[in-house]
N, C-alpha and C. Protein backbone atom coordinates (compact mmCIF):
# COMPACT_ATOMS: atom_id res chain seq x y z
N UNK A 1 24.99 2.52 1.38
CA UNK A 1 24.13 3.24 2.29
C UNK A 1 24.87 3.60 3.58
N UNK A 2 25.91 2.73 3.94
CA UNK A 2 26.47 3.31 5.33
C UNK A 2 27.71 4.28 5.02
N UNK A 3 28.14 4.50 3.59
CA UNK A 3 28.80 5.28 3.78
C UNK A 3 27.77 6.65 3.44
N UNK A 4 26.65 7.02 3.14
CA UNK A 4 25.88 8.02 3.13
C UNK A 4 25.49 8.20 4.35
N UNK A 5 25.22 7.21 5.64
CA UNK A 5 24.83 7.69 7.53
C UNK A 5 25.96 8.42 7.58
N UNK A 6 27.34 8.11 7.13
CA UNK A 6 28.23 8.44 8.00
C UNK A 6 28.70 9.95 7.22
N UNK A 7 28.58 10.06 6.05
CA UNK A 7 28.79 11.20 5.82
C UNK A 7 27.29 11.86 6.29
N UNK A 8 26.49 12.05 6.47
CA UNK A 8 25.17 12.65 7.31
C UNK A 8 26.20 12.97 8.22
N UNK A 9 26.10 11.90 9.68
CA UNK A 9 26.53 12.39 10.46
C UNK A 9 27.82 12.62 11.15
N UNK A 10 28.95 12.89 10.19
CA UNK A 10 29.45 13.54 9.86
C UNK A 10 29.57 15.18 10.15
N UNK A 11 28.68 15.38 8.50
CA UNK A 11 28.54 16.62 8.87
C UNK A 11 27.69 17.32 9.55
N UNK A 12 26.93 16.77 10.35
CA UNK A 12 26.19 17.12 10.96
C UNK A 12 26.73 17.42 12.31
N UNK A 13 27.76 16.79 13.06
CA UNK A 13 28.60 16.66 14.07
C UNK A 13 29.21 18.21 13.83
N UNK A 14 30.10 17.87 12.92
CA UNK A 14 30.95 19.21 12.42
C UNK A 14 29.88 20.69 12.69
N UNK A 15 29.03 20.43 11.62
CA UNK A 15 28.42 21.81 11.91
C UNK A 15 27.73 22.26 13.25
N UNK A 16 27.61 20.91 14.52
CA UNK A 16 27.31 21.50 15.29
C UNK A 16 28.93 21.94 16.22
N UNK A 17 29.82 21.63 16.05
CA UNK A 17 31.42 21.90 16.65
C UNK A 17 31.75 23.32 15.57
N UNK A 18 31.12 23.63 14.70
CA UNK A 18 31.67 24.81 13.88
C UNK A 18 31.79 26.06 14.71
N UNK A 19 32.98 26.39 14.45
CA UNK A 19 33.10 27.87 15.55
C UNK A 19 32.38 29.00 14.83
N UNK A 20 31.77 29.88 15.60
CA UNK A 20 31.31 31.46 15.63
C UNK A 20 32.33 32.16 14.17
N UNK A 21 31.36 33.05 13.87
CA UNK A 21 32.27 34.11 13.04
C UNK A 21 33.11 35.08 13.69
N UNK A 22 32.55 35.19 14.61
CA UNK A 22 33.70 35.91 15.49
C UNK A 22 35.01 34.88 15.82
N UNK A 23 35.34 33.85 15.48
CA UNK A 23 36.21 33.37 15.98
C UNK A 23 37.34 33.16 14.82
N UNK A 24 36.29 32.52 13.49
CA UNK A 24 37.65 32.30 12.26
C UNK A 24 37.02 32.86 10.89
N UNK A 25 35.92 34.28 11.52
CA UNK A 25 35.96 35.16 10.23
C UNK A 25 34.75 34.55 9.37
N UNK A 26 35.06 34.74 7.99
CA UNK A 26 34.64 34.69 6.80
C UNK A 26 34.45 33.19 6.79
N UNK A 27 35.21 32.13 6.95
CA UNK A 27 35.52 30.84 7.20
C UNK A 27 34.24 30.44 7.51
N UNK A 28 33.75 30.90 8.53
CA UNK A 28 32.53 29.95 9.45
C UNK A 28 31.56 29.53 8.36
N UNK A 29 30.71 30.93 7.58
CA UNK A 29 29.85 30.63 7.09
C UNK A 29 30.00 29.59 5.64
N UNK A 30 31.49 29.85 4.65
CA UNK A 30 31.95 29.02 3.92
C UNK A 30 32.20 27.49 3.99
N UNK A 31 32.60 27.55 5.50
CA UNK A 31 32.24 25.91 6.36
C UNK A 31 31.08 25.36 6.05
N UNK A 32 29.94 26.34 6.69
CA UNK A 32 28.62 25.63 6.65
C UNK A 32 28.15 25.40 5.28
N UNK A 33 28.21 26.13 4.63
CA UNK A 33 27.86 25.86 3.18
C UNK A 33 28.55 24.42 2.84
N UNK A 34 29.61 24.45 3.19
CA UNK A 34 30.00 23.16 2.16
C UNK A 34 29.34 22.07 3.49
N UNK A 35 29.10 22.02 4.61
CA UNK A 35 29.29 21.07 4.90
C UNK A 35 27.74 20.65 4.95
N UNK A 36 26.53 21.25 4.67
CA UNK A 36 25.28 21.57 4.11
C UNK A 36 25.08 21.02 2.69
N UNK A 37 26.01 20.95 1.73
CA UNK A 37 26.38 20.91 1.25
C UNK A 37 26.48 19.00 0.89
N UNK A 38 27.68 18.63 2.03
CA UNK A 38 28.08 17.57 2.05
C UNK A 38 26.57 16.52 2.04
N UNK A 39 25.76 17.11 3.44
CA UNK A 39 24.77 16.20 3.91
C UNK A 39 23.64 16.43 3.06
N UNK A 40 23.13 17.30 1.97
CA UNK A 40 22.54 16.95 0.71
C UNK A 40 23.16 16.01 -0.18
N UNK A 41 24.09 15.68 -0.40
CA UNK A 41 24.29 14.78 -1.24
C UNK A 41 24.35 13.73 -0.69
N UNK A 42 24.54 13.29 0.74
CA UNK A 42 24.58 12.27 1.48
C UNK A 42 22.61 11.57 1.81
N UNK A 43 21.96 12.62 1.92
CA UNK A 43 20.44 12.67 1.50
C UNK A 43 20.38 11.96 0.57
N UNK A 44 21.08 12.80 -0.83
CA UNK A 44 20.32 12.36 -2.20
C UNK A 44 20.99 10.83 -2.29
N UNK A 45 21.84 10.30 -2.12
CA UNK A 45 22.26 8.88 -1.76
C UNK A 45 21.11 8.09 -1.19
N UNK A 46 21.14 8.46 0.24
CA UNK A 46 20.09 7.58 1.01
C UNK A 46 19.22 7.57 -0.14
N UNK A 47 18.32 8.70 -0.47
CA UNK A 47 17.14 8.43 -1.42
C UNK A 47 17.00 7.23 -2.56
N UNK A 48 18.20 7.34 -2.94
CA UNK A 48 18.27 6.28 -3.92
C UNK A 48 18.22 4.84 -3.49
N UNK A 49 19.07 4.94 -2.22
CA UNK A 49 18.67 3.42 -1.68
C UNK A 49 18.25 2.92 -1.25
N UNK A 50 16.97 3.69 -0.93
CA UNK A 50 15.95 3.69 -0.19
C UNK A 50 14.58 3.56 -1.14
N UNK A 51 14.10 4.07 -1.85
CA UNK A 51 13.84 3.34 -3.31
C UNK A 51 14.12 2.05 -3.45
N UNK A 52 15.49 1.70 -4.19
CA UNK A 52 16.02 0.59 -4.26
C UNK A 52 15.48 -0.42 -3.25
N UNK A 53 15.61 -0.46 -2.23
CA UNK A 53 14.63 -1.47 -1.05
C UNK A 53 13.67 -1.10 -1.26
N UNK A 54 12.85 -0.01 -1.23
CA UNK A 54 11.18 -0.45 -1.03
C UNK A 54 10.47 -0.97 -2.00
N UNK A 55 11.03 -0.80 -3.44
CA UNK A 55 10.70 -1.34 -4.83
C UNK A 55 11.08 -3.04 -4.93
N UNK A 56 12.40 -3.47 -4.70
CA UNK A 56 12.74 -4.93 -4.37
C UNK A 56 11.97 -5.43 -3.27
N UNK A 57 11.53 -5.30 -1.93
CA UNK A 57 11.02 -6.14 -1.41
C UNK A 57 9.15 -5.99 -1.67
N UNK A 58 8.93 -5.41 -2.67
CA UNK A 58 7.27 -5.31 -3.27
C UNK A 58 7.55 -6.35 -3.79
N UNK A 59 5.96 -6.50 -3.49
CA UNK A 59 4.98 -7.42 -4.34
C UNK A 59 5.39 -7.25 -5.92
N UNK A 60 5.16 -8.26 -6.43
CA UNK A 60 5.55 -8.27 -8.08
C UNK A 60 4.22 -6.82 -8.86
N UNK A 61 3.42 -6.84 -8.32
CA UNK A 61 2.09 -5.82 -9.08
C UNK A 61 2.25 -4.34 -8.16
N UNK A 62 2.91 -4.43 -6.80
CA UNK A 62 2.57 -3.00 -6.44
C UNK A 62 4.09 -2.50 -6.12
N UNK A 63 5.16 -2.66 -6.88
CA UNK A 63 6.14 -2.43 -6.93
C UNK A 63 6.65 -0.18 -7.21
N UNK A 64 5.51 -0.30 -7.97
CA UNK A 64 5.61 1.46 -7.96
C UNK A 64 4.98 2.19 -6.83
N UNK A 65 3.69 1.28 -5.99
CA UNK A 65 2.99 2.47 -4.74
C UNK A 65 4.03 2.21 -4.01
N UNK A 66 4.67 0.80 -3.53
CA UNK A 66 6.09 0.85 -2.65
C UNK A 66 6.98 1.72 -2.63
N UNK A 67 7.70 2.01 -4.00
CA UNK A 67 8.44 2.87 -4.17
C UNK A 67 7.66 4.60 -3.87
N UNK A 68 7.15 4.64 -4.63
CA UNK A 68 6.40 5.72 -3.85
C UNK A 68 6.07 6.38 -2.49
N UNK A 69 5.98 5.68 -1.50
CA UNK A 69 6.01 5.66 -0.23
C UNK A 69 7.81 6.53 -0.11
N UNK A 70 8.68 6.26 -0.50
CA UNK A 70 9.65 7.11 -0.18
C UNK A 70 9.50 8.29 -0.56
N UNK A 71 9.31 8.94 -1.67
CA UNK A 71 9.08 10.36 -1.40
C UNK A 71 8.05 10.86 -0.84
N UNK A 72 6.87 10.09 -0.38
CA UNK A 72 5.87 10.62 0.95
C UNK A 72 6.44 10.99 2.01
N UNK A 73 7.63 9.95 2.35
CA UNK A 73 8.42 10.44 3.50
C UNK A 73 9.64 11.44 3.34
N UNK A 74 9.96 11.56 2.81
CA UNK A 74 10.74 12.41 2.20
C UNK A 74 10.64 13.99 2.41
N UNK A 75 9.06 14.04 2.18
CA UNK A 75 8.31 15.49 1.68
C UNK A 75 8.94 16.40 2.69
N UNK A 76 9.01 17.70 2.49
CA UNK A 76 9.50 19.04 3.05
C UNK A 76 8.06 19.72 3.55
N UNK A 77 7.28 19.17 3.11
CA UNK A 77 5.55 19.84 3.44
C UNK A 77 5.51 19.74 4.93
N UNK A 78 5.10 20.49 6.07
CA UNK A 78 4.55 20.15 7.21
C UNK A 78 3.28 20.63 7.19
N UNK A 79 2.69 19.01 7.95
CA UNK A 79 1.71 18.42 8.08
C UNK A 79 0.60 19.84 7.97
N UNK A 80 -0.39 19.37 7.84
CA UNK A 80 -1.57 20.56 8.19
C UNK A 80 -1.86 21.37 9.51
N UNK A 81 -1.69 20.19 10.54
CA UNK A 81 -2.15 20.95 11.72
C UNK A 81 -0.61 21.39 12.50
N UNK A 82 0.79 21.25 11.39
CA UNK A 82 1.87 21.77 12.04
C UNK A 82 1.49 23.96 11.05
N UNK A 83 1.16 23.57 9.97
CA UNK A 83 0.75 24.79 9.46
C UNK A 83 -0.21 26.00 10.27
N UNK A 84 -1.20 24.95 11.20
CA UNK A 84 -1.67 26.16 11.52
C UNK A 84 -1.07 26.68 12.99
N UNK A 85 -0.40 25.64 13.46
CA UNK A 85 0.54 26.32 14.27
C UNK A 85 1.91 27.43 14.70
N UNK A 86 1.94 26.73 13.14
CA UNK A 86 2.94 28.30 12.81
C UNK A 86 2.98 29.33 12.16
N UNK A 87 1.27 29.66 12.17
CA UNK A 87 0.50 30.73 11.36
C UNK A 87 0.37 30.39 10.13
N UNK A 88 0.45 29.73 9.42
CA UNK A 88 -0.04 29.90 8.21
C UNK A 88 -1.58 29.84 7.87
N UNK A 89 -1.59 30.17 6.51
CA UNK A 89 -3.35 30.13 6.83
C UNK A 89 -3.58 28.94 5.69
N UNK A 90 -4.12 28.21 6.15
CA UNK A 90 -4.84 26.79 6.13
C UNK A 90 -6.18 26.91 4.86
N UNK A 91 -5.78 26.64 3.67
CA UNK A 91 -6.71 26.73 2.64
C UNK A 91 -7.46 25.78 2.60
């Protein structure tokens, strides 16, 4: 798990030090890709070990809602009342 923080931030450092396209071209945006790149797979790591703990320190019977709880947090969804703030329309 700490070598997945450190590749996070990592690339996360980098891509905020990444120079302009005006400066090294074609380069910049090929940078970001990979280094976007890097910190998804450094994600999909954490995920796994993050699982891994919330499933081991459950209860012997609620060992799957534990685990579960990580992809609640996980989710890419914003919240309801972040939706209607940024126009969407709220079904």
């Amino acid at each position: 798990m700490v070598v997945g923080l450190f590749m996070m931030g990592a690339a996360t450092t980098l891509i905020g030090l990444l120079p302009e396209y005006d400066r090294i071209g074609v380069l910049a945006p090929v940078l970001l890709v990979v280094l976007r790149l890097l910190q998804g797979m450094a994600g999909g790591g954490q995920f796994g070990g993050a699982v891994l703990v919330g499933t081991e320190s459950a209860a012997e019977g609620r060992r799957g809602l534990y685990g579960s709880f990580v992809q609640l947090a996980g989710s890419d969804r914003p919240a309801p009342s972040d939706e209607h703030e940024l126009g969407h329309v709220v079904a």
